[in-house]
Protein backbone atom coordinates (compact mmCIF):
# COMPACT_ATOMS: atom_id res chain seq x y z
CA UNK A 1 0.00 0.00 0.00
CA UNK A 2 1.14 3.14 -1.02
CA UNK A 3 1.52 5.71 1.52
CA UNK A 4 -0.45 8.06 -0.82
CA UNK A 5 -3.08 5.65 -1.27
CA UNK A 6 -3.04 5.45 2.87
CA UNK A 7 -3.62 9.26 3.41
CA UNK A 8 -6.07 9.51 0.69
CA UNK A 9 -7.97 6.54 2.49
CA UNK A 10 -7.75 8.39 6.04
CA UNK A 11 -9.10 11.54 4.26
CA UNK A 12 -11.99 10.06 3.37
CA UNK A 13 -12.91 7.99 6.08
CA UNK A 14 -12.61 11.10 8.34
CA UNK A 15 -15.09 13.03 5.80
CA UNK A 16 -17.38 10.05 6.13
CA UNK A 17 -17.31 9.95 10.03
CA UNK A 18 -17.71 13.99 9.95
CA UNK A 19 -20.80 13.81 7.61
CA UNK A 20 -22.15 11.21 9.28
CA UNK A 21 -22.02 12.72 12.97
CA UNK A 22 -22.80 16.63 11.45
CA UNK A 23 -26.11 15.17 9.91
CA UNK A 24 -27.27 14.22 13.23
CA UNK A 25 -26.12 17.79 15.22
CA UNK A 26 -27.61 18.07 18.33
CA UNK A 27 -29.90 21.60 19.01
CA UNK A 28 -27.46 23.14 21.72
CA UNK A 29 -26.65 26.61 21.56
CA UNK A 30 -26.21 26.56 25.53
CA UNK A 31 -22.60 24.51 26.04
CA UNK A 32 -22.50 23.72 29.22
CA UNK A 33 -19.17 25.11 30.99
CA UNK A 34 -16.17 22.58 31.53
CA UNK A 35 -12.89 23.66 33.35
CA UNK A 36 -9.57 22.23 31.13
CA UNK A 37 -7.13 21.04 33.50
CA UNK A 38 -3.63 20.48 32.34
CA UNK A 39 -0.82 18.29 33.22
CA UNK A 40 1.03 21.11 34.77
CA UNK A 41 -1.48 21.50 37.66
CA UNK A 42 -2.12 17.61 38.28
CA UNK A 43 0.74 15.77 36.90
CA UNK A 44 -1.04 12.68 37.14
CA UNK A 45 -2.36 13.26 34.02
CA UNK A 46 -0.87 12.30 30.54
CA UNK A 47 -2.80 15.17 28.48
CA UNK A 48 -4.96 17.96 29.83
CA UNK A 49 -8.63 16.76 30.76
CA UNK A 50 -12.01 18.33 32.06
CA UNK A 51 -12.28 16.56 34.99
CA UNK A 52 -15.72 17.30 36.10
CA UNK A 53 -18.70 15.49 34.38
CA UNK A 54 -20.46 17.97 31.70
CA UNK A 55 -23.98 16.85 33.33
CA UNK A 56 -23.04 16.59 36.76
CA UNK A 57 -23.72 12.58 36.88
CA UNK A 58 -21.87 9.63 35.59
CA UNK A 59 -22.54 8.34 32.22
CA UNK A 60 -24.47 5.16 31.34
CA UNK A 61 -21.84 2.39 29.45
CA UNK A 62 -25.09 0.71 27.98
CA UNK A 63 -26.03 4.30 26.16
CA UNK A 64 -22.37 4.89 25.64
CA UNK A 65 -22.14 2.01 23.58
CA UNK A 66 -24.90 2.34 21.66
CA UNK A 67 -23.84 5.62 20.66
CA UNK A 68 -20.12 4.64 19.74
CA UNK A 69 -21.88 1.93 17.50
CA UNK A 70 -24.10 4.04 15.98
CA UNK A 71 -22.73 5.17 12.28
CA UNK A 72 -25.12 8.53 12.12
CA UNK A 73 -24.27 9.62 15.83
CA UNK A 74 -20.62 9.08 17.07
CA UNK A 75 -19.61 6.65 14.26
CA UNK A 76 -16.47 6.17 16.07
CA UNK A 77 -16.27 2.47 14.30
CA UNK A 78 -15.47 4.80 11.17
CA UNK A 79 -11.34 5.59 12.61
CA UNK A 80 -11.40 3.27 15.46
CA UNK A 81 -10.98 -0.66 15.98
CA UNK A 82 -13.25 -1.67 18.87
CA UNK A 83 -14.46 -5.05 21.06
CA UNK A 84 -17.20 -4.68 19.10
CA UNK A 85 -17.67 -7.40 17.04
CA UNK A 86 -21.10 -7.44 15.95
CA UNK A 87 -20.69 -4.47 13.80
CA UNK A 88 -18.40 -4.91 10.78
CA UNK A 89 -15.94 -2.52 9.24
CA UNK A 90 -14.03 -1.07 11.65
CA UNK A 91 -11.84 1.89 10.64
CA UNK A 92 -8.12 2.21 11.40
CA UNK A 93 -6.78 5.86 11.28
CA UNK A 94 -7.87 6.20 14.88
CA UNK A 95 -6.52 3.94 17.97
CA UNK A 96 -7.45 1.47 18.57
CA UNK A 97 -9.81 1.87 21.60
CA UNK A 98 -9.32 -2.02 23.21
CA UNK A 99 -8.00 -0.93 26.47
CA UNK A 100 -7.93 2.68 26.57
CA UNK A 101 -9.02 2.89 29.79
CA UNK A 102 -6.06 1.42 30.75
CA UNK A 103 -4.35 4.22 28.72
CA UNK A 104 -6.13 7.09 29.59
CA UNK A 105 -8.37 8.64 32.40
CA UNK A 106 -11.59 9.47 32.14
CA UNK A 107 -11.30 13.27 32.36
CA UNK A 108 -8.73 12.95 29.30
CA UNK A 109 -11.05 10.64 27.74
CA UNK A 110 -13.86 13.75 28.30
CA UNK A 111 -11.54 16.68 26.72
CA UNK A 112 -10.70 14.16 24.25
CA UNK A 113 -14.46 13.58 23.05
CA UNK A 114 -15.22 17.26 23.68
CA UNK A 115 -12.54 18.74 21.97
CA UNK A 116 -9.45 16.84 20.87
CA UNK A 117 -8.31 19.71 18.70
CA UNK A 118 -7.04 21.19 22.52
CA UNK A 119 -4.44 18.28 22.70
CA UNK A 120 -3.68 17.64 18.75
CA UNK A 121 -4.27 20.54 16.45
CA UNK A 122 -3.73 18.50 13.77
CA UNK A 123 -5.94 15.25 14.68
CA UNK A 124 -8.82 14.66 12.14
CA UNK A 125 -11.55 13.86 15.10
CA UNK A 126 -14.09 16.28 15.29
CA UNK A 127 -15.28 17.88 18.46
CA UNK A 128 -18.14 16.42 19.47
CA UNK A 129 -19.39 18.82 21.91
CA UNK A 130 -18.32 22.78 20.32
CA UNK A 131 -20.73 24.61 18.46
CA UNK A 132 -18.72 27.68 17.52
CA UNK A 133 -15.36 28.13 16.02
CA UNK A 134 -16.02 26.75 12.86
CA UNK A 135 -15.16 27.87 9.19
CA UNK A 136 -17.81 27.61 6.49
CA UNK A 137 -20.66 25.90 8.56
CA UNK A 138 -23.65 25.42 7.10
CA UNK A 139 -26.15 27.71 8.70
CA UNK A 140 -28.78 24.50 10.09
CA UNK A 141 -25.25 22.91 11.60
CA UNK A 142 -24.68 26.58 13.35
CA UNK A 143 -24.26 26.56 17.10
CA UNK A 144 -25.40 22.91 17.63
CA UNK A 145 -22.78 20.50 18.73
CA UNK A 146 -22.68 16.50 17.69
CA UNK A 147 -23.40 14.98 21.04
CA UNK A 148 -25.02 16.22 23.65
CA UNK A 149 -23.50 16.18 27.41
CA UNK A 150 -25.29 13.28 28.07
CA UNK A 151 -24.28 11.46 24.98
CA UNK A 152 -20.68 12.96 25.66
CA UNK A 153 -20.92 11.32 29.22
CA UNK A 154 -22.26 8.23 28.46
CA UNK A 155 -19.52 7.74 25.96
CA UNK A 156 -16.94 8.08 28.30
CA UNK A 157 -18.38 5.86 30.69
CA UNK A 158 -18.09 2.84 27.85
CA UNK A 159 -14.32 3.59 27.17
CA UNK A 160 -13.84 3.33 30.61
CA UNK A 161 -15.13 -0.30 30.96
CA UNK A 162 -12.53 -1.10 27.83
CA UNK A 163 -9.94 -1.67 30.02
C-alpha cells in the first residue's frame, strides 16, 4: 500500500465519520461550561482533561455504547478498531480503543471527546461537543454540537469499561 493511497484513504474515512455525525447535530446553543485542567497542575495526568462530568452525573456504558456503534451519531467504528464485534468494518486511522481505559483517564477521555483539537491541532476527530469556532458551517449545523452532554458522558463511561 502506497503511503499516498493510505492518506487519501484516512481523508476520506474522516469526511465520512464527519458527515455522518454533522447530519445528526444536536440543538445546543447553551454549552454547558467545563474547566480544562492540564498536566502542569495535576501531573497525574498524561494530556490535559475536564475533569468534572459535563452533566453533573456519571454516564451510562449501555447508552455509551450504543452511541459509539451508531454510524449517524458518534460513528467512532469509522477511525477506530473496537471489542465490538457485531458491527463490521471497523476503521483504522484512529486507535485502537481495546484498552484505553487502561491508557487514559476518564477526564482525558472527556476533553478528548469534547474537543481533541485542545491536545492535537492537527488530529482529524471532530469535536463532538463545540458549536462555535467553525469555518464555512452550514447555517442548520450553526451553534449545535454532535453529542449532547449526556451522549458525551455516556460515551466516556463505555471507554472506561474497555480496560
Amino acid at each position: 500500500m502506497t503511503h499516498k493511497f493510505v492518506l487519501v484513504t484516512a481523508f476520506l474515512v474522516a469526511l465520512v465519520a464527519h458527515g455522518f455525525s454533522i447530519a445528526n447535530a444536536v440543538e445546543s446553543s447553551k454549552i454547558v461550561q467545563y474547566v480544562v485542567v492540564d498536566e502542569d497542575s495535576l501531573p497525574s495526568l498524561n494530556v490535559p482533561a475536564i475533569l468534572q462530568s459535563l452533566t453533573g452525573k456519571k454516564g451510562d456504558p449501555a447508552n455509551g455504547r450504543k452511541v459509539v456503534i451508531n454510524r449517524k451519531k458518534g460513528n467512532c467504528l469509522a477511525c477506530h478498531v473496537m471489542p465490538i464485534s457485531e458491527q463490521p468494518y471497523h476503521g483504522e486511522v484512529g486507535p485502537e480503543l481495546n484498552g484505553v481505559a487502561s491508557r487514559y483517564q476518564e477526564g482525558e477521555l472527556r476533553l478528548l471527546l469534547v474537543n481533541a483539537k485542545f491536545i492535537n491541532e492537527d488530529t482529524i476527530m471532530p469535536a463532538f461537543y463545540r458549536n462555535s469556532g467553525f469555518n464555512r458551517v452550514h447555517k442548520k449545523f450553526k451553534g449545535k454540537t454532535i453529542l449532547s452532554a449526556q451522549q458525551v458522558e455516556d460515551v466516556v463511561a463505555y471507554l472506561m469499561t474497555l480496560k
